[in-house]
C-alpha atoms as a PDB file:
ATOM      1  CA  UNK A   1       6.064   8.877 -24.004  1.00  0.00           C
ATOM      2  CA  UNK A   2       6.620  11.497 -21.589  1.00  0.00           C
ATOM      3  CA  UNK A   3       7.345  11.386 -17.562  1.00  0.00           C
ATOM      4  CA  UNK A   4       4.894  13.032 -16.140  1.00  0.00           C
ATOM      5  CA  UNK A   5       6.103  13.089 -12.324  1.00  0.00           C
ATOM      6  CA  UNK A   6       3.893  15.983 -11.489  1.00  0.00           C
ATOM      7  CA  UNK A   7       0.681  13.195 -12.713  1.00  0.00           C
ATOM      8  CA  UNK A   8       2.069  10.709 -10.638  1.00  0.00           C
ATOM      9  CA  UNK A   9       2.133  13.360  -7.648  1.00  0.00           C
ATOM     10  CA  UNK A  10      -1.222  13.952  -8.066  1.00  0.00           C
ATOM     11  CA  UNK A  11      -2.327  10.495  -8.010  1.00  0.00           C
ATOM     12  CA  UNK A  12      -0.465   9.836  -4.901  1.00  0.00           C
ATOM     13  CA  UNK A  13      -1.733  12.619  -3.116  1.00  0.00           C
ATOM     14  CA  UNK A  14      -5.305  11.830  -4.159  1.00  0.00           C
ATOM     15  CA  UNK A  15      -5.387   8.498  -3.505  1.00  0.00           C
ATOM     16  CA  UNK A  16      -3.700   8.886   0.466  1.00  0.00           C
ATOM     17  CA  UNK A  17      -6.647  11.923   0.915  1.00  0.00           C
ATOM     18  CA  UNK A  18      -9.450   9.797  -0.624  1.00  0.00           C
ATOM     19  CA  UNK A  19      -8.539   7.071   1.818  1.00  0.00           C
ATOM     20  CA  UNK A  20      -8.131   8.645   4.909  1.00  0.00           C
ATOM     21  CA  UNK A  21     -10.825  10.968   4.447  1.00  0.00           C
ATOM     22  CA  UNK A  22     -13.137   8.059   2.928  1.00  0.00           C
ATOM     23  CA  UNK A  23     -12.682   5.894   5.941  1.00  0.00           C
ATOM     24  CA  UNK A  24     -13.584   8.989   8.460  1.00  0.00           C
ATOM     25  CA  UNK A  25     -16.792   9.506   6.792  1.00  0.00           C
ATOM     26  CA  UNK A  26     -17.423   5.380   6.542  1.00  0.00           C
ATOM     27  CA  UNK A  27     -16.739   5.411  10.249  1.00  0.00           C
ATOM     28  CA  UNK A  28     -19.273   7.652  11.111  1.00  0.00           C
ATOM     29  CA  UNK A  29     -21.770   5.334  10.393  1.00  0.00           C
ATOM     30  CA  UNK A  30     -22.085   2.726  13.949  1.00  0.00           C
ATOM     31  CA  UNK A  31     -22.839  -0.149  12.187  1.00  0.00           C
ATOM     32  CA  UNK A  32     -19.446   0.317  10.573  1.00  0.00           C
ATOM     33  CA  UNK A  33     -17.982   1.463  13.958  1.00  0.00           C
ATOM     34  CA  UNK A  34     -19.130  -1.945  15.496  1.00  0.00           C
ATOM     35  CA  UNK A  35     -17.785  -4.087  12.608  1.00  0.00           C
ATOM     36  CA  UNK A  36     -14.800  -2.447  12.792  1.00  0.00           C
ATOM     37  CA  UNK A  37     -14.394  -3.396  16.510  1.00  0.00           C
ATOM     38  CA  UNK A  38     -15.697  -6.759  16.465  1.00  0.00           C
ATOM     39  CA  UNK A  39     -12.452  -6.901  13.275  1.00  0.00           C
ATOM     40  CA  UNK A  40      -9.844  -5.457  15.221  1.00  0.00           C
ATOM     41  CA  UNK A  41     -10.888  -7.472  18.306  1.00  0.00           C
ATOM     42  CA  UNK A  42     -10.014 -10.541  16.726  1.00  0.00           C
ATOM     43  CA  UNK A  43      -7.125  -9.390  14.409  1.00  0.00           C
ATOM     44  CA  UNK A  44      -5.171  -8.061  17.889  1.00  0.00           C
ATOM     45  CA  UNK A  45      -5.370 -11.741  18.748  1.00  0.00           C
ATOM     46  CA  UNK A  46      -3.686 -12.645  15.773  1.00  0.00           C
ATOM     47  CA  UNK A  47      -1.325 -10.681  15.048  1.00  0.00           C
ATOM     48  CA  UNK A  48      -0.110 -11.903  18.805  1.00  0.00           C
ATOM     49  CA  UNK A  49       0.912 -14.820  17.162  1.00  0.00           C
ATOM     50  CA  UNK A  50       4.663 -14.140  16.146  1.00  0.00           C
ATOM     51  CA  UNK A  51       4.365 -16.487  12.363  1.00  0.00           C
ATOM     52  CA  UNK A  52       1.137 -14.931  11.592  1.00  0.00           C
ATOM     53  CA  UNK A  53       2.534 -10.880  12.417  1.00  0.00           C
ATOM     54  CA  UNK A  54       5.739 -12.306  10.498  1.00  0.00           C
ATOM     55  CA  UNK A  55       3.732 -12.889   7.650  1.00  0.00           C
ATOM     56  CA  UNK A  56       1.630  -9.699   7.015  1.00  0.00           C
ATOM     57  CA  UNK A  57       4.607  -7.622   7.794  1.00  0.00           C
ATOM     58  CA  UNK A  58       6.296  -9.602   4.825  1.00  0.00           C
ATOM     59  CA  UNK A  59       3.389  -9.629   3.303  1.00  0.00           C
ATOM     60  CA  UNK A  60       3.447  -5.441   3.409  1.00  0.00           C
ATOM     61  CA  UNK A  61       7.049  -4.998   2.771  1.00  0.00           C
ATOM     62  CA  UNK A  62       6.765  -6.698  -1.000  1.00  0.00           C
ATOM     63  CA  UNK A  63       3.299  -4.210  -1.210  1.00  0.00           C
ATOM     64  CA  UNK A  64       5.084  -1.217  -0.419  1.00  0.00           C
ATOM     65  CA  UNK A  65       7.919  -2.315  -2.459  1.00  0.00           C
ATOM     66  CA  UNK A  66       6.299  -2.902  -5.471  1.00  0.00           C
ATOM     67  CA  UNK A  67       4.026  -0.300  -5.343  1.00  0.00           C
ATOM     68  CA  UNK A  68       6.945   2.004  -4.855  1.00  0.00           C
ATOM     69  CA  UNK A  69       9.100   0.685  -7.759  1.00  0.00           C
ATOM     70  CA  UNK A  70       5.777   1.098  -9.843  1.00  0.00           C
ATOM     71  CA  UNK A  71       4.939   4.857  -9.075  1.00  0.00           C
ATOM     72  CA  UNK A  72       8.258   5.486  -9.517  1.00  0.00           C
ATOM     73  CA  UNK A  73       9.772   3.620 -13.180  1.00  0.00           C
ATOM     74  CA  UNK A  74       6.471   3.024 -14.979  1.00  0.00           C
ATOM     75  CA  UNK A  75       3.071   4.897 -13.543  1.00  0.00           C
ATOM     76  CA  UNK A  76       4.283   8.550 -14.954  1.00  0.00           C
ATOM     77  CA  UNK A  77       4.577   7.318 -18.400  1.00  0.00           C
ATOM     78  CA  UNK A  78       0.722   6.495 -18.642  1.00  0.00           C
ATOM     79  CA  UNK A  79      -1.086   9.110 -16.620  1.00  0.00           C
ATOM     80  CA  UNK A  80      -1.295  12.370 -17.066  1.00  0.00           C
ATOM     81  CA  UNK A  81      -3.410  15.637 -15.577  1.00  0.00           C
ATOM     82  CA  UNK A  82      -5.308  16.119 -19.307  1.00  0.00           C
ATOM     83  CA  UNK A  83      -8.986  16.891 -18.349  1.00  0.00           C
ATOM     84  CA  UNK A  84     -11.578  14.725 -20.254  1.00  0.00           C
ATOM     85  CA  UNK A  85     -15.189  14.473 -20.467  1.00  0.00           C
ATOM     86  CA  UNK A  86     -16.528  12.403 -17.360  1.00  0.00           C
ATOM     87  CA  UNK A  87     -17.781   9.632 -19.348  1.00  0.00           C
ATOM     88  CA  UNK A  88     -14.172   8.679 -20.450  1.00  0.00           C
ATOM     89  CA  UNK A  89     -13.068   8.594 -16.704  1.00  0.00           C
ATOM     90  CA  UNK A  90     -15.518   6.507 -15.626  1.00  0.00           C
ATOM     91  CA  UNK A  91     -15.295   4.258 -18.942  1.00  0.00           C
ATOM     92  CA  UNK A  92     -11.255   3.988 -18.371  1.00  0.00           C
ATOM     93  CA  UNK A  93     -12.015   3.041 -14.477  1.00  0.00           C
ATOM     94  CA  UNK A  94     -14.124   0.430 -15.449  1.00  0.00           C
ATOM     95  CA  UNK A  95     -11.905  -0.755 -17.977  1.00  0.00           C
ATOM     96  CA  UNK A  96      -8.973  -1.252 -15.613  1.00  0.00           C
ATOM     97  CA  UNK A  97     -10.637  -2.840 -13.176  1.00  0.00           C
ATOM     98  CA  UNK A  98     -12.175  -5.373 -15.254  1.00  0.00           C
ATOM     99  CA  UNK A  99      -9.028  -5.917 -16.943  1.00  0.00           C
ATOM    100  CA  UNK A 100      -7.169  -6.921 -13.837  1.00  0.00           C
ATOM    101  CA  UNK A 101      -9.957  -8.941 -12.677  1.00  0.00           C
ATOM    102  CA  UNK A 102      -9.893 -11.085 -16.051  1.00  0.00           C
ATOM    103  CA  UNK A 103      -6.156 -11.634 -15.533  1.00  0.00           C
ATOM    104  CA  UNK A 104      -6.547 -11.990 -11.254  1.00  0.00           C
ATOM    105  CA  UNK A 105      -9.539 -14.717 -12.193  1.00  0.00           C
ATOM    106  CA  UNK A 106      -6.723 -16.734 -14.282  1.00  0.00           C
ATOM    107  CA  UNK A 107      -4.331 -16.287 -12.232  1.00  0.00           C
ATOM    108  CA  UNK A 108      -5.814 -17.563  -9.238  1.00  0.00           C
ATOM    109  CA  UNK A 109      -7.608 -19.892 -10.637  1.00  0.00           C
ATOM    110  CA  UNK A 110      -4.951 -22.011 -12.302  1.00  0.00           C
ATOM    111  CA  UNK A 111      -1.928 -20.871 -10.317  1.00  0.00           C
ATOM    112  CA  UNK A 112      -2.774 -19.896  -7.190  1.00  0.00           C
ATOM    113  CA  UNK A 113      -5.394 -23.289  -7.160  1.00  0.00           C
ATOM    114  CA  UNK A 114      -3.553 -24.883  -9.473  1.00  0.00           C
ATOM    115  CA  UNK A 115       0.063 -27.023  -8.456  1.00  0.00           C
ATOM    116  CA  UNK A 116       2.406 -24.389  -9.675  1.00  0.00           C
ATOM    117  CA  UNK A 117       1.513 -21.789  -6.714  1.00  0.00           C
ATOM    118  CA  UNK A 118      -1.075 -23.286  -4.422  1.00  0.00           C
ATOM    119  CA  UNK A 119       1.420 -24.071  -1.350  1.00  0.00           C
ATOM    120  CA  UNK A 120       2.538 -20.346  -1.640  1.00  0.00           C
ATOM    121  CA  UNK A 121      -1.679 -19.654  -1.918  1.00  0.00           C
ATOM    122  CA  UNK A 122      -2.089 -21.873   0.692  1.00  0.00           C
ATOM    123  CA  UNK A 123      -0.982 -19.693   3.339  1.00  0.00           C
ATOM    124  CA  UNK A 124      -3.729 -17.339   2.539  1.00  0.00           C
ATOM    125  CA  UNK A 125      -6.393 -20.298   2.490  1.00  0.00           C
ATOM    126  CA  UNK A 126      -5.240 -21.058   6.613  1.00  0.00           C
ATOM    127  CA  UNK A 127      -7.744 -18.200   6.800  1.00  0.00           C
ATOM    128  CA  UNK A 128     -11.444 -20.416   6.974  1.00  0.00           C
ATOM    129  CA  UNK A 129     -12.746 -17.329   8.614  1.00  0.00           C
ATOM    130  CA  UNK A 130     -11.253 -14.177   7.136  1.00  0.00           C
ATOM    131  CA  UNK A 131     -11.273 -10.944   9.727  1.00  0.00           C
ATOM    132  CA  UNK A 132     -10.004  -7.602   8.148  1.00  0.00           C
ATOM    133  CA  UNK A 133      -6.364  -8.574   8.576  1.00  0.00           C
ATOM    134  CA  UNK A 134      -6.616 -11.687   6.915  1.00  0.00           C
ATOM    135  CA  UNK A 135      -6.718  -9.257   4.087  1.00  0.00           C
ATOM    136  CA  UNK A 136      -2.884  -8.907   4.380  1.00  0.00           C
ATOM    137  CA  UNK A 137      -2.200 -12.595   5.317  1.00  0.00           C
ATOM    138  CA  UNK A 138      -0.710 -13.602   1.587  1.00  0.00           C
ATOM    139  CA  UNK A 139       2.696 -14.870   0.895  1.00  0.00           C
ATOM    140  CA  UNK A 140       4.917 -12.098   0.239  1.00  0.00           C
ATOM    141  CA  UNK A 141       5.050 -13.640  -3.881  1.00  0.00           C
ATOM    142  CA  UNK A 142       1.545 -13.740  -3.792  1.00  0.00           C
ATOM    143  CA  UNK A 143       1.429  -9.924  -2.718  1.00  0.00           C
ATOM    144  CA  UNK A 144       3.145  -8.909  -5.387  1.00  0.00           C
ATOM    145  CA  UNK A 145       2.043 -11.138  -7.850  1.00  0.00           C
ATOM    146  CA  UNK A 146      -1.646  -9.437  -7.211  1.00  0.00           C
ATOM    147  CA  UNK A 147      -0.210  -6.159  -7.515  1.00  0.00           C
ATOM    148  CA  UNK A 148       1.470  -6.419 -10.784  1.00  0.00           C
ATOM    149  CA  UNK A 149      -1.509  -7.874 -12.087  1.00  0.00           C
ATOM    150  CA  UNK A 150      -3.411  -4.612 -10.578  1.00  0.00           C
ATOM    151  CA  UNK A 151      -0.541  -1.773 -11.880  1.00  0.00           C
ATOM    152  CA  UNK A 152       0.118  -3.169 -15.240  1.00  0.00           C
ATOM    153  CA  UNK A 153      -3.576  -3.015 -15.917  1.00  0.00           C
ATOM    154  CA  UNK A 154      -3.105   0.609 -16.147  1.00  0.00           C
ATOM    155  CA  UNK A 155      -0.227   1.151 -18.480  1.00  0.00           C
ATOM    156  CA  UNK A 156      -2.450  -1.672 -20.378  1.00  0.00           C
ATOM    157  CA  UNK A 157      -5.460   0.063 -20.958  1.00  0.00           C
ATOM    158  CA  UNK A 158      -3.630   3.351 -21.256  1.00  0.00           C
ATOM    159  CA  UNK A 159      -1.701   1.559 -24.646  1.00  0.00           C
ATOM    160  CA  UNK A 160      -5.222   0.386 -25.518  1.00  0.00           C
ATOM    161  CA  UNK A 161      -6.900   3.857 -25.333  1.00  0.00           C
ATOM    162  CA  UNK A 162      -3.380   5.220 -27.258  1.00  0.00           C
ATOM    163  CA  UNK A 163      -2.899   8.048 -24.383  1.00  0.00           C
ATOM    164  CA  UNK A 164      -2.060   8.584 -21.182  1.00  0.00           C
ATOM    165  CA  UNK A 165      -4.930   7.931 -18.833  1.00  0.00           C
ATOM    166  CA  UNK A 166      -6.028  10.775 -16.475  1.00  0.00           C
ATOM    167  CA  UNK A 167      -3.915  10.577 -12.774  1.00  0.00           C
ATOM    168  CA  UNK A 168      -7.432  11.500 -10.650  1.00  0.00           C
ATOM    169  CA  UNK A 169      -9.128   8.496 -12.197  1.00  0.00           C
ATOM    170  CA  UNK A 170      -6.401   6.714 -11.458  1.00  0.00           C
ATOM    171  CA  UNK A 171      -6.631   7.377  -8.264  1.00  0.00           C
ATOM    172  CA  UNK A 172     -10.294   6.390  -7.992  1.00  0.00           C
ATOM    173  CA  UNK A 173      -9.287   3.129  -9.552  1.00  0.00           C
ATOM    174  CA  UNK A 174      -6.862   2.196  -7.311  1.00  0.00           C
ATOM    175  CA  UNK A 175      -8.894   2.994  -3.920  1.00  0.00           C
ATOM    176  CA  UNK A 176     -12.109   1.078  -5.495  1.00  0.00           C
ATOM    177  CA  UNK A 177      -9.114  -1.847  -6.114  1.00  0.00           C
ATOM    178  CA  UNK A 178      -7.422  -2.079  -2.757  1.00  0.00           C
ATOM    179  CA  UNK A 179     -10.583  -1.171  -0.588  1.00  0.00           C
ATOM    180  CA  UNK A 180     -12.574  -3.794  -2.133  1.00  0.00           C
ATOM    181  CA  UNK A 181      -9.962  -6.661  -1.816  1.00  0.00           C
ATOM    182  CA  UNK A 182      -9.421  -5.515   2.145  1.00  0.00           C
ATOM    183  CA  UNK A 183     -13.407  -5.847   2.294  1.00  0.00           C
ATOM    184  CA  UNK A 184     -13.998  -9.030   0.938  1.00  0.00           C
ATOM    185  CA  UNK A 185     -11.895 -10.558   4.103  1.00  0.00           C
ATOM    186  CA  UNK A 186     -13.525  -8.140   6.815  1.00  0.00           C
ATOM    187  CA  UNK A 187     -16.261  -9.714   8.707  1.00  0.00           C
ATOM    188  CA  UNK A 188     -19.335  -7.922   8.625  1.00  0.00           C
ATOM    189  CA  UNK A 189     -22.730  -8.789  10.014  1.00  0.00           C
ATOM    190  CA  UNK A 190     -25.153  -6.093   8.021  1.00  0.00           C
ATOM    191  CA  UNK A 191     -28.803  -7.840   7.316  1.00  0.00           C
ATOM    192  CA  UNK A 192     -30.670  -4.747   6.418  1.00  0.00           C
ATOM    193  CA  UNK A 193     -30.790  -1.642   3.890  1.00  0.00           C
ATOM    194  CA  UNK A 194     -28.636  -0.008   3.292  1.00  0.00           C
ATOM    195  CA  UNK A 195     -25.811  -1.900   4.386  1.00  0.00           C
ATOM    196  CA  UNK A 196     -26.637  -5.545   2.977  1.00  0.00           C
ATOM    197  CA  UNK A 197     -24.992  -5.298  -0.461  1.00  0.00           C
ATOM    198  CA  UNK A 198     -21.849  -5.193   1.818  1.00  0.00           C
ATOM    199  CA  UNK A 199     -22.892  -7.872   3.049  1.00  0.00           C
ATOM    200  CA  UNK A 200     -23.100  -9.911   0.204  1.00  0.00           C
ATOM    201  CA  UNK A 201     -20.215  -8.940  -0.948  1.00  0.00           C
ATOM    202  CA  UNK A 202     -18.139 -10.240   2.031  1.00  0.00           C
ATOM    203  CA  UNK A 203     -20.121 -13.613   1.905  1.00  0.00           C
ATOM    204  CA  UNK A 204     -19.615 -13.831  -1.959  1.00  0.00           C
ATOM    205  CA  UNK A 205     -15.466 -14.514  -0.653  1.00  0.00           C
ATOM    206  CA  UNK A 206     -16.587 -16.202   2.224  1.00  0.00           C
ATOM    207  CA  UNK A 207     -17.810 -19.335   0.401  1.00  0.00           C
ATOM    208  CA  UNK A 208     -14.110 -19.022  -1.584  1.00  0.00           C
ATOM    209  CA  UNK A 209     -12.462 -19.431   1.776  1.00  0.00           C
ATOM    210  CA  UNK A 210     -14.122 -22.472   2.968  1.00  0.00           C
ATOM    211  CA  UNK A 211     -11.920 -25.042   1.196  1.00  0.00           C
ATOM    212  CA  UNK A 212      -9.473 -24.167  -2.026  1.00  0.00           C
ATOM    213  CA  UNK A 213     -11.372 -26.275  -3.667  1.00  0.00           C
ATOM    214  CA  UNK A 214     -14.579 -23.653  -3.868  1.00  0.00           C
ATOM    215  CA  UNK A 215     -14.631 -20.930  -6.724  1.00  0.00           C
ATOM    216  CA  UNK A 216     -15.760 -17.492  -7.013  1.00  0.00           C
ATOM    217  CA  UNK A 217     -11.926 -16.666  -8.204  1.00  0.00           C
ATOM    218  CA  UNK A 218     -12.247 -13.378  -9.275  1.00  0.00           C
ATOM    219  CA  UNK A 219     -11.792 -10.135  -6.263  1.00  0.00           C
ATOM    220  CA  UNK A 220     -13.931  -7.618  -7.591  1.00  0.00           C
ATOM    221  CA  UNK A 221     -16.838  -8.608  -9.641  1.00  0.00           C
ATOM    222  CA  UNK A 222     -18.241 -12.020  -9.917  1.00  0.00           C
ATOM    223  CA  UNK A 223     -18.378 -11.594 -13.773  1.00  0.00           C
ATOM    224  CA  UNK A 224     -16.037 -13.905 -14.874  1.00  0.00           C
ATOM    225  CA  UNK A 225     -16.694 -16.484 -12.157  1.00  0.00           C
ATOM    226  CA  UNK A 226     -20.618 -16.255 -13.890  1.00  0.00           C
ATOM    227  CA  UNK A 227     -19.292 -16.070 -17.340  1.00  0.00           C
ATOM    228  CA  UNK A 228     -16.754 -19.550 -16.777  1.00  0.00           C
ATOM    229  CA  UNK A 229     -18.877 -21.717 -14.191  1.00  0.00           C
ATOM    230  CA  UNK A 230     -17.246 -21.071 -11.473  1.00  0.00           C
ATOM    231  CA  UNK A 231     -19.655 -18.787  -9.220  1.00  0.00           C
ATOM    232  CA  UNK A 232     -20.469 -20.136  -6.070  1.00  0.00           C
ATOM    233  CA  UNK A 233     -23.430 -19.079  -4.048  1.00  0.00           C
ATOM    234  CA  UNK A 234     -22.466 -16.687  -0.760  1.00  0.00           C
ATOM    235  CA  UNK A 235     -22.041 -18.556   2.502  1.00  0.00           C
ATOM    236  CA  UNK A 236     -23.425 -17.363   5.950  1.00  0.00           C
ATOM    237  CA  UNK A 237     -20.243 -15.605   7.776  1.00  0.00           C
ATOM    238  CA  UNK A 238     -20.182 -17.045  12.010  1.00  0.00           C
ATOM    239  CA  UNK A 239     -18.908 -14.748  14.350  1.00  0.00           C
ATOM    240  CA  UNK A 240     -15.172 -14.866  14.065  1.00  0.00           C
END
């Protein structure tokens, strides 16, 4: 195994320019422009509440510092800036998203709903309504829990493959990972092409956050929820 720092550079770097630049062009749409508002409207009004800002800035803190001790100790050993034919980046993108899915769809279905961990989910579930920063509303365990489950994926699949996996796709993996878990909370009110597979999406987690006793476990595909019984149909998302 080798430490490739300069790999884990690159990732970084591509992942913070994806984002930002991904959200300016999103935001250019003014359908997205208005959801965004109508979010941030009512996530100022929570985070006025001193226990629920307490929360997502704990809930951040055990993010960045997992994240941090990740990029740091274990990410360099399994990426690396090798160029490979696009199929293989897309096929090892897939692959570690679906493999943290399988282990998040456990996870949160027998721990986080289960007795071991469901007061520490719990806090999460106070959210019957999810805006955008109900995204980051998670026990600070539960944070990291989610993220371990996410990182470890890669070095995973990278021991699978038997080689380091390439740091851009990497990249691409991780923004598809943590965009699509912040979207599932954000309310969004999108009825028409092209727009209403967002939509669906964000009423897909909806019907999760109605009672913790609904499925639809999994974050990013509903795969495993279909493929276990466990799928519930999307609920209609009220103004927050």
């Amino acid at each position: 195994m080798v430490y490739d720092w300069k790999a884990a550079l690159a990732f970084f770097v591509t992942l913070v320019v994806l984002t930002v630049v991904g959200r300016r062009l999103v935001f250019l749409v003014p359908a997205y422009q208005r959801m965004r508002e109508e979010n941030y409207e009512v996530d100022r009004r929570k985070l006025s509440r001193g226990r629920f800002k307490k929360a997502v800035k704990a809930s951040n803190n055990a993010g960045l510092y997992t994240n941090l001790a990740f990029y740091v100790t274990v990410l360099p050993f399994c990426i690396s800036l090798e160029t490979r034919p696009l199929w293989q980046y897309v096929v090892n993108i897939l692959a570690v998203l679906m493999v943290f899915d399988f282990f998040y769809y456990l996870t949160h279905r027998f721990l986080f709903h289960g007795k071991l961990l469901r007061k520490v989910h719990s806090l999460h579930h106070q959210a019957l309504q999810p805006t955008h920063i109900d995204a980051l509303y998670v026990h600070p365990l539960e944070t990291a829990i989610g993220l371990v489950l996410f990182l470890f994926s890669i070095p995973l699949v990278a021991a699978i493959s038997g080689a380091p996996l390439n740091a851009f796709s990497m990249a691409v993996a991780t923004l598809i990972f943590t965009q699509l878990n912040t979207l599932n909370h954000t309310y969004v009110n999108l009825p028409y092409f092209p727009f209403k597979t967002v939509d669906w999406i964000t009423s897909i987690h909806a019907a999760h956050h109605v009672d913790m006793n609904r499925g639809n476990f999994a974050t990013l595909t509903m795969v495993y929820d279909w493929l276990f019984g466990t799928l519930e149909k999307p609920v209609s998302r009220p103004a927050p």
